[in-house]
N, C-alpha and C. Protein backbone atom coordinates (compact mmCIF):
# COMPACT_ATOMS: atom_id res chain seq x y z
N UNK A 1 0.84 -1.17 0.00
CA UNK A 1 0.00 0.00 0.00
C UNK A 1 0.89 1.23 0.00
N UNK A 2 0.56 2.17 -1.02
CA UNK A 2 1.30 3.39 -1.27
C UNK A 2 1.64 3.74 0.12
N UNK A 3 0.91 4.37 0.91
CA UNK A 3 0.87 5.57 1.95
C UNK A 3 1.43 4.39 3.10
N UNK A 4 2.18 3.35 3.60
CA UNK A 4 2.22 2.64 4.02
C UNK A 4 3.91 2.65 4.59
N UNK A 5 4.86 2.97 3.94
CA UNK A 5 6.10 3.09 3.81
C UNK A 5 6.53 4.03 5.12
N UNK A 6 6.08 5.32 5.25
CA UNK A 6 6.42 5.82 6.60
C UNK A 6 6.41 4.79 7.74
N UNK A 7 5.36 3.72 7.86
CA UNK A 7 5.26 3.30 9.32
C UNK A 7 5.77 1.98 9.22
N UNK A 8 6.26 1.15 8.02
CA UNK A 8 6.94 0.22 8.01
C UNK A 8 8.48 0.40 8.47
N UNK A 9 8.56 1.93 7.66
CA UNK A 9 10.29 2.12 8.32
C UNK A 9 10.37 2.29 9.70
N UNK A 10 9.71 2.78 10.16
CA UNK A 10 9.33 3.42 11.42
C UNK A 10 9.24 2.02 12.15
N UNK A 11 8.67 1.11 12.31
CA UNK A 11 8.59 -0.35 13.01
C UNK A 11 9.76 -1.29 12.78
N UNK A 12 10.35 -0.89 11.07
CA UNK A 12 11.54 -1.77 11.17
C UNK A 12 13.02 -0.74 12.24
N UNK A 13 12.60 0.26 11.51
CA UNK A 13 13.60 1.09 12.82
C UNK A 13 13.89 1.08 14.39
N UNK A 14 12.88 0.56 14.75
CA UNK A 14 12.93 0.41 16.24
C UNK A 14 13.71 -1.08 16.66
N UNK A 15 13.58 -1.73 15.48
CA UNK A 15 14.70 -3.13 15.61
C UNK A 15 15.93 -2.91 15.31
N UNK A 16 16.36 -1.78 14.44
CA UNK A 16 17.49 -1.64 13.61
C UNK A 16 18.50 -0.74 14.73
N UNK A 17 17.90 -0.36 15.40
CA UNK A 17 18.80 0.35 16.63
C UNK A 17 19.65 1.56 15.97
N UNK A 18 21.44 1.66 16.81
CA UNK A 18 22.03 3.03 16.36
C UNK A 18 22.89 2.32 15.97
N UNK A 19 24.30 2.55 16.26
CA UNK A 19 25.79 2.27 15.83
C UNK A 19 25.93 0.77 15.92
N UNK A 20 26.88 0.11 15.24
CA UNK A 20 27.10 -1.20 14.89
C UNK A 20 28.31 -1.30 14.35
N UNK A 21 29.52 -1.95 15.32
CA UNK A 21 30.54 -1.66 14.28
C UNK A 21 31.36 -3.42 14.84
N UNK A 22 30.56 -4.57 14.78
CA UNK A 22 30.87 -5.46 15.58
C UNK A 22 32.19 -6.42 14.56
N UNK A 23 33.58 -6.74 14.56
CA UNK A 23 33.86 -7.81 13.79
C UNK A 23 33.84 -8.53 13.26
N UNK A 24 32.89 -9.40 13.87
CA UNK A 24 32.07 -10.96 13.54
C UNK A 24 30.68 -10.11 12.46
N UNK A 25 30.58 -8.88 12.21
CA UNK A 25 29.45 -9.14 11.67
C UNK A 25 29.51 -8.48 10.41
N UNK A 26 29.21 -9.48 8.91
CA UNK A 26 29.66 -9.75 7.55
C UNK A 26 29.18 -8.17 7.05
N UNK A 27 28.10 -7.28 7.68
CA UNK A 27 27.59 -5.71 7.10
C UNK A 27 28.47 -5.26 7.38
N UNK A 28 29.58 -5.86 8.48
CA UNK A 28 30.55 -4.29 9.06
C UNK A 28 29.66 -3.39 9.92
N UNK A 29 30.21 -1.95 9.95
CA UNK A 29 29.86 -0.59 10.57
C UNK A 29 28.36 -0.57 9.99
N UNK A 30 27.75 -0.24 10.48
CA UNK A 30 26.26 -0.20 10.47
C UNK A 30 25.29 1.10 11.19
N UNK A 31 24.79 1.92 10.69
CA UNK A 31 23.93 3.15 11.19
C UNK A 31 22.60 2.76 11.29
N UNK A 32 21.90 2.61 11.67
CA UNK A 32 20.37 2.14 11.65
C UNK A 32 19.69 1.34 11.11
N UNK A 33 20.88 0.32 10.36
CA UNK A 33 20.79 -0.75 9.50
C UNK A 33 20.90 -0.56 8.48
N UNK A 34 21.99 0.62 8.07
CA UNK A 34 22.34 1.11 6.95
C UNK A 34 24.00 0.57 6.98
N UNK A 35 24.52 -0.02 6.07
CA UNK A 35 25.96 -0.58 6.16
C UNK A 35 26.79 0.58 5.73
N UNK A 36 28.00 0.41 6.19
CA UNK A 36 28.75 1.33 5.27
C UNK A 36 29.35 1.08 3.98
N UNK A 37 29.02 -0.07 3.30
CA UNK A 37 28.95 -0.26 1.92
C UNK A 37 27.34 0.51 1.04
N UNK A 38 26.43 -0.16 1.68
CA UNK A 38 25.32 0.69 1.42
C UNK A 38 25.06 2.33 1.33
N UNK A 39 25.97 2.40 2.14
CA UNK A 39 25.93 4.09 2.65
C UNK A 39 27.14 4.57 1.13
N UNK A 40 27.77 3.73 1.00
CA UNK A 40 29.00 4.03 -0.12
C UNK A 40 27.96 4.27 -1.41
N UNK A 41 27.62 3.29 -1.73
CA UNK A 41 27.11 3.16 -3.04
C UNK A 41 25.96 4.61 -2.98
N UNK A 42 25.29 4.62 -1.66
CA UNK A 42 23.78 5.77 -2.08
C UNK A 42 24.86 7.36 -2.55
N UNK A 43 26.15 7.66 -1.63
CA UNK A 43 26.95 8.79 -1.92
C UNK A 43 27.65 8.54 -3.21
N UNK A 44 27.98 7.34 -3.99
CA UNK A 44 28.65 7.21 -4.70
C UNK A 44 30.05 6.92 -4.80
N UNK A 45 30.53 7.32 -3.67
CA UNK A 45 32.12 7.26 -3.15
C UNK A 45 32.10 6.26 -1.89
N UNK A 46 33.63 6.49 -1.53
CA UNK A 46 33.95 5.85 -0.27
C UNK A 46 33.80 7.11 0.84
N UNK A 47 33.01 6.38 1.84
CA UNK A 47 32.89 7.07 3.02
C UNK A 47 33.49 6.83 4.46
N UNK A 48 33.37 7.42 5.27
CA UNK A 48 33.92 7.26 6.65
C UNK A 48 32.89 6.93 7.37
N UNK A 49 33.28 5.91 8.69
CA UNK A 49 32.60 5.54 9.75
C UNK A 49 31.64 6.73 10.29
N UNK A 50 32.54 7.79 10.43
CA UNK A 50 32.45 9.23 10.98
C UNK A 50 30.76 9.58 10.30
N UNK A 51 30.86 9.65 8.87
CA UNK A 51 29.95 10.06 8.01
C UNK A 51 28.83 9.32 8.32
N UNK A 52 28.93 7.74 7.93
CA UNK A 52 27.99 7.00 8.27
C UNK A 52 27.18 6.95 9.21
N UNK A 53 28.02 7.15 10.82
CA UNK A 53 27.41 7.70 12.25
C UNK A 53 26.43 8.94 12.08
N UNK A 54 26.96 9.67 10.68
CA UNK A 54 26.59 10.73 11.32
C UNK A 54 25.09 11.26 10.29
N UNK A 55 24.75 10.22 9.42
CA UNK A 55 23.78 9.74 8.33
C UNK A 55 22.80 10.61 8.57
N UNK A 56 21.83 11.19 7.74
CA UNK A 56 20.80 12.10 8.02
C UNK A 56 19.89 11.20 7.95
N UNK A 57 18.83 12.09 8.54
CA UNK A 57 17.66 11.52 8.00
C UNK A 57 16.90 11.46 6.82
N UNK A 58 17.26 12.90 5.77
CA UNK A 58 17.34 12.60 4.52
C UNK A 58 17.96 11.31 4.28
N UNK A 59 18.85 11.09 4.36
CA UNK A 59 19.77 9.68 3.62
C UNK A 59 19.19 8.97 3.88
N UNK A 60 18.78 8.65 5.31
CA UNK A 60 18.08 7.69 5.76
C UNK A 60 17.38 6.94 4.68
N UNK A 61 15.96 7.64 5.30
CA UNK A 61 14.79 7.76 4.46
C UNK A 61 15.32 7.29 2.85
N UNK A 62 16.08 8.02 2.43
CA UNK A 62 15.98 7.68 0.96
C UNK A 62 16.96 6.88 0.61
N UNK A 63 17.65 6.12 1.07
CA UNK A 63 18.05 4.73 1.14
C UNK A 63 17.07 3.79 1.83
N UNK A 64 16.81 3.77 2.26
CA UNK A 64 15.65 2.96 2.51
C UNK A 64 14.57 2.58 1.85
N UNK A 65 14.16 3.67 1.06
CA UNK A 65 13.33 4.11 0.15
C UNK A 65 12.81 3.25 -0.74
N UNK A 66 14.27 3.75 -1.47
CA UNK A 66 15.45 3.23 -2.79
C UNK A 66 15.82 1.89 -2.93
N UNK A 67 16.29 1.76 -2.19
CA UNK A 67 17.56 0.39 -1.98
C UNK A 67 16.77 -0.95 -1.16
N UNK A 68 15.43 -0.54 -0.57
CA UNK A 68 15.26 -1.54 0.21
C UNK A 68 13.19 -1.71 0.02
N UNK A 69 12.25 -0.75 0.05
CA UNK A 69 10.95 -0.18 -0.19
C UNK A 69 10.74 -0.86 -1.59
N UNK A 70 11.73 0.45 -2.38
CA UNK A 70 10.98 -0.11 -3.81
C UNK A 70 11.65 -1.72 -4.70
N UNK A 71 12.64 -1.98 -3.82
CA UNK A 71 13.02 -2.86 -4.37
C UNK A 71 12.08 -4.60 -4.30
N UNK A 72 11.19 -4.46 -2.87
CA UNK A 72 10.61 -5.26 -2.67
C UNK A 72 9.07 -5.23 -3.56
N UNK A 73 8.44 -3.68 -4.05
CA UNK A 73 7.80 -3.09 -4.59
C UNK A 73 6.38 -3.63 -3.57
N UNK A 74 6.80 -2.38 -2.33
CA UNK A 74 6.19 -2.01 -0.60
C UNK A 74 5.04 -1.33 -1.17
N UNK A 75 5.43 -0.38 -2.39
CA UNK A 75 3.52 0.24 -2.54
C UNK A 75 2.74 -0.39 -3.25
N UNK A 76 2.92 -1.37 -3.85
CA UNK A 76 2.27 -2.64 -4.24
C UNK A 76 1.79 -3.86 -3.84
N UNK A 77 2.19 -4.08 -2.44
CA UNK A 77 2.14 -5.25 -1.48
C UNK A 77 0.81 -4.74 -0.26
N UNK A 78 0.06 -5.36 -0.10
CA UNK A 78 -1.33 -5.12 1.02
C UNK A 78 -0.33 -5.25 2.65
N UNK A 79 -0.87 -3.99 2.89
CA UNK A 79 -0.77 -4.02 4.37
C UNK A 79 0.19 -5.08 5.56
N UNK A 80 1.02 -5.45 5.61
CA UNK A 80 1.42 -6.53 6.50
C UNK A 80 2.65 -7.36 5.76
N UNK A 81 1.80 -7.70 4.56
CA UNK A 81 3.13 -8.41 3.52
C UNK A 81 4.12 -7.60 3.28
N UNK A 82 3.64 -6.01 2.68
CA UNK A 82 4.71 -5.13 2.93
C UNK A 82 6.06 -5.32 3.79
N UNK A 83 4.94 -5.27 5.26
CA UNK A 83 6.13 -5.30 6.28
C UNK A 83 7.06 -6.30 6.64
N UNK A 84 6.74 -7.47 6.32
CA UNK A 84 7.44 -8.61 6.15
C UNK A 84 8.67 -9.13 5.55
N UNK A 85 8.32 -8.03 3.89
CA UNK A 85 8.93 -8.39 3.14
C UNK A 85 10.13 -7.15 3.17
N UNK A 86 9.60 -6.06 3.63
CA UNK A 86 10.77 -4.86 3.51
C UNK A 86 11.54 -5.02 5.12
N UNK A 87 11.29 -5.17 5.59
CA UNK A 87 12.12 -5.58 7.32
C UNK A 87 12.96 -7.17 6.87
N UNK A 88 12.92 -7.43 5.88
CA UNK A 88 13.51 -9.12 5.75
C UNK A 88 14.65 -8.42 4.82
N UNK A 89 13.77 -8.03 3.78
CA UNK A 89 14.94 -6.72 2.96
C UNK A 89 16.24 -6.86 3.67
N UNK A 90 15.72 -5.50 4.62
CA UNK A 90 17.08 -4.47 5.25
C UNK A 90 17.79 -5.43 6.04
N UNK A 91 17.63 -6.30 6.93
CA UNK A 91 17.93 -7.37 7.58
C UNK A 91 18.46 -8.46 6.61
N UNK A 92 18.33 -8.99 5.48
CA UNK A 92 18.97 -10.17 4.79
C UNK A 92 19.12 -9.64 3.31
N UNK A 93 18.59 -8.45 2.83
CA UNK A 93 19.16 -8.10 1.41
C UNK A 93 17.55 -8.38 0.55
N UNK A 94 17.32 -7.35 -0.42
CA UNK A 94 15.82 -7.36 -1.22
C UNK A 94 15.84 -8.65 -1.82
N UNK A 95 16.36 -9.06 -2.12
CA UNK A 95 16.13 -10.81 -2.87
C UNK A 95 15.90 -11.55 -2.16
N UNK A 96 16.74 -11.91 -0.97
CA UNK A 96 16.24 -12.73 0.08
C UNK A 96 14.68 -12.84 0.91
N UNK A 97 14.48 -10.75 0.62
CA UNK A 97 13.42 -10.48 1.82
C UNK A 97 12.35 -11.20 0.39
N UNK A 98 12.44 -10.58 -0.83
CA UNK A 98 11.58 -11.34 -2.00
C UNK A 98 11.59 -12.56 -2.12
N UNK A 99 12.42 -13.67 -2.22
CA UNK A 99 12.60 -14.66 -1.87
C UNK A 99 11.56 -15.63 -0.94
N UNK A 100 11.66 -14.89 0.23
CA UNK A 100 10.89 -15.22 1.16
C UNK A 100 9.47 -15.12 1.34
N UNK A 101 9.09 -14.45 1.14
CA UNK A 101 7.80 -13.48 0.33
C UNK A 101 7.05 -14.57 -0.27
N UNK A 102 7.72 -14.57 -1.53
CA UNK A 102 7.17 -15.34 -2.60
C UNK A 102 7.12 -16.94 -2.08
N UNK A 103 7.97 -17.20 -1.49
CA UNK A 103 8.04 -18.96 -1.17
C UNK A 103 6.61 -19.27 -0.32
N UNK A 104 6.44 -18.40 0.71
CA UNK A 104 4.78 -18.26 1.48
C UNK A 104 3.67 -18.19 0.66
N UNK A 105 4.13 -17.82 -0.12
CA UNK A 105 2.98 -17.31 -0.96
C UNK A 105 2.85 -18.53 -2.09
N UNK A 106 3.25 -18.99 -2.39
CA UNK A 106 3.82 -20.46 -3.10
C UNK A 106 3.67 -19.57 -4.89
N UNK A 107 4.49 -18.51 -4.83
CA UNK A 107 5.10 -18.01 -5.86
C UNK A 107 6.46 -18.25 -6.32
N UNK A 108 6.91 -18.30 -7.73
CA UNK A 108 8.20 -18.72 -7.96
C UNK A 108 9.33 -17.85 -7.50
N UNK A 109 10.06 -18.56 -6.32
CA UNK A 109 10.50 -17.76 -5.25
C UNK A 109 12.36 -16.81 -6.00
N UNK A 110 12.12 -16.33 -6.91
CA UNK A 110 13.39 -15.74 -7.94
C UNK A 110 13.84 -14.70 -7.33
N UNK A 111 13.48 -13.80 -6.53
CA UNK A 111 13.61 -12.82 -5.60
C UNK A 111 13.81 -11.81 -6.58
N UNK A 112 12.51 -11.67 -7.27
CA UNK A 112 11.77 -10.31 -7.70
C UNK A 112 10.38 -10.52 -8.19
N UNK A 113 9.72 -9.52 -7.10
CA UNK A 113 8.35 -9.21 -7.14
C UNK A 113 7.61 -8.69 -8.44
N UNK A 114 6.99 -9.65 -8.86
CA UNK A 114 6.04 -9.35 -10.57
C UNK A 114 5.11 -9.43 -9.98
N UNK A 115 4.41 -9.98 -11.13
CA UNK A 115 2.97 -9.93 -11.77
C UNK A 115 2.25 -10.80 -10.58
N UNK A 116 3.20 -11.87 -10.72
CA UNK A 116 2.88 -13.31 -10.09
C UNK A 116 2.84 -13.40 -8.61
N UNK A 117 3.79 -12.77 -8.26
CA UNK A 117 3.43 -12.57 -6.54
C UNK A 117 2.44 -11.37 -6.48
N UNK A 118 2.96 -10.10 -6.97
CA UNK A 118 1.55 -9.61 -6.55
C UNK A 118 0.06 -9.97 -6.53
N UNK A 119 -0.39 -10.73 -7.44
CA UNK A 119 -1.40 -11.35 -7.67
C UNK A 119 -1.45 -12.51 -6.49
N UNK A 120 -0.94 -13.18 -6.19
CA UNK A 120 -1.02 -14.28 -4.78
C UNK A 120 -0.94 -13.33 -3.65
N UNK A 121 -0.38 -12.39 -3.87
CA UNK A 121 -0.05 -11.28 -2.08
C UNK A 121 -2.24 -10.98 -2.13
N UNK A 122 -2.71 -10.39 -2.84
CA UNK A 122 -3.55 -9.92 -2.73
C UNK A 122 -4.64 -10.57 -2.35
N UNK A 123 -4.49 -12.53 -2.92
CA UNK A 123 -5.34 -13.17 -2.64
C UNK A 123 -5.31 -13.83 -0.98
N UNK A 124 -3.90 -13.85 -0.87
CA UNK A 124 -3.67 -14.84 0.24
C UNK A 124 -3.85 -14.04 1.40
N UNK A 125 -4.18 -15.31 2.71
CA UNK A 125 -4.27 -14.90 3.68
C UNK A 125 -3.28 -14.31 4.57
N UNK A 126 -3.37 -12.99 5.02
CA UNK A 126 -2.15 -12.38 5.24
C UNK A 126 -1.41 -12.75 6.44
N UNK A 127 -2.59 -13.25 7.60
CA UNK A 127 -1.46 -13.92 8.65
C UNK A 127 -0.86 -15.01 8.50
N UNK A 128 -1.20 -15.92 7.72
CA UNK A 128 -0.39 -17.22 6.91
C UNK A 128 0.41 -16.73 6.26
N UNK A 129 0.55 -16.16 5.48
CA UNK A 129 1.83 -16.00 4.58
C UNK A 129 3.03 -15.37 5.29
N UNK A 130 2.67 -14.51 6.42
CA UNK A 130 3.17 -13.46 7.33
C UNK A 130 4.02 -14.88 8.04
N UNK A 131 3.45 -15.25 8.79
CA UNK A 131 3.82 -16.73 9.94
C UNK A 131 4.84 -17.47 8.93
N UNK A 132 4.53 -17.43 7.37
CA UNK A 132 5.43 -18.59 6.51
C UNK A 132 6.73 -18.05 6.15
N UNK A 133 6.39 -16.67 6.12
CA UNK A 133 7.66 -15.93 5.52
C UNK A 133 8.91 -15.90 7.06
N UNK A 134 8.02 -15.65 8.14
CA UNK A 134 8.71 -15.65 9.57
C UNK A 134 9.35 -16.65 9.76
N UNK A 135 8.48 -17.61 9.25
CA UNK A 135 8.96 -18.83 9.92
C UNK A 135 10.25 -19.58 8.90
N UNK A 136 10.48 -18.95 7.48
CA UNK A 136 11.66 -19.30 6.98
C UNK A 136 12.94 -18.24 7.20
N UNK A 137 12.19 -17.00 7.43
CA UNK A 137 13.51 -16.04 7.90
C UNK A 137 14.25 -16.68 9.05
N UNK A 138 13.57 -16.82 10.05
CA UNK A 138 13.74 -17.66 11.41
C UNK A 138 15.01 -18.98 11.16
N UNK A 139 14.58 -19.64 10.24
CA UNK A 139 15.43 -20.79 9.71
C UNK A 139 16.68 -20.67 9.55
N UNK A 140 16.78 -19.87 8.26
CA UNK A 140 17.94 -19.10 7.88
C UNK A 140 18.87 -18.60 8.89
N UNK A 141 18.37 -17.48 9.82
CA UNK A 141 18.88 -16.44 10.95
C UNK A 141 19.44 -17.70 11.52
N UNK A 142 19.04 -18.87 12.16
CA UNK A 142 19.22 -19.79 13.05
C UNK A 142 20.58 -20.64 12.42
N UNK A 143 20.57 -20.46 11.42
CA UNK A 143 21.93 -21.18 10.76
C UNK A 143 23.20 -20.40 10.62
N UNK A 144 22.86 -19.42 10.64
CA UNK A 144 24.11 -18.32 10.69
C UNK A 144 25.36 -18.13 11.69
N UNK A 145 26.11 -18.49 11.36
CA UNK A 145 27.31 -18.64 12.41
C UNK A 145 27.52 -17.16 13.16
N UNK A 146 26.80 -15.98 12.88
CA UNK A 146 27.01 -15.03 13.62
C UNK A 146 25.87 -14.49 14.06
């Protein structure tokens, strides 16, 4: 749902926390669940930790937007699937969060949102697909050596 995107970021944000700069962990330096590779590519250049910490909320927002919203295609998805699928996004990467998406949905799980998942998002029941998509993110997360 178009108008929907403010409060998905807003709910995935409250998981995504502040600074992140742990060894063991494969994003690196991390701003609100913004990497500092991510943060590279939205400026175009190489950036500093410094910079990254110090990320606007313009940037924010429009990396998030950009890179993680439309990639799952969030104003096209009903209420809930949205959120599922763009919080799986920023957390495991838009293919994966699509990926996942689509496999609940028993769409061909290629990790990009067409014709074909949208059309199953709209029919299906949203707390089932919600619980299916959880319940394979869950899987995954659980295998991860970090």
């Amino acid at each position: 749902m178009k108008a929907n995107f403010e409060r998905c970021l807003s709910e995935t944000l409250k998981h995504e926390g502040g600074w992140a700069d742990h060894p063991s962990d494969p994003g690196g330096a991390t701003m609100k669940g913004v990497t500092i590779a991510t943060f590279a590519k939205f400026k175009g250049r190489s950036v500093s930790k410094a910079e990254l910490r110090a990320i606007s909320n313009d940037d924010l927002y429009a990396i998030y937007r950009r890179d993680f919203w439309n990639a799952i295609r969030g104003d096209d998805l009903p209420i809930g699937l949205d959120l599922v699928a763009f919080d799986a996004a920023v957390n495991s990467g838009p293919r994966r969060g699509a990926r996942w998406l689509q496999a609940a949905l028993g769409a061909n799980a290629d990790g990009v949102i067409g014709p074909q998942t949208l059309a199953l998002s709209r029919a299906a029941d949203p707390r089932a697909a919600i619980d299916r998509a959880c319940d394979m993110r869950m899987q995954f997360l659980r295998r991860l050596n970090t």
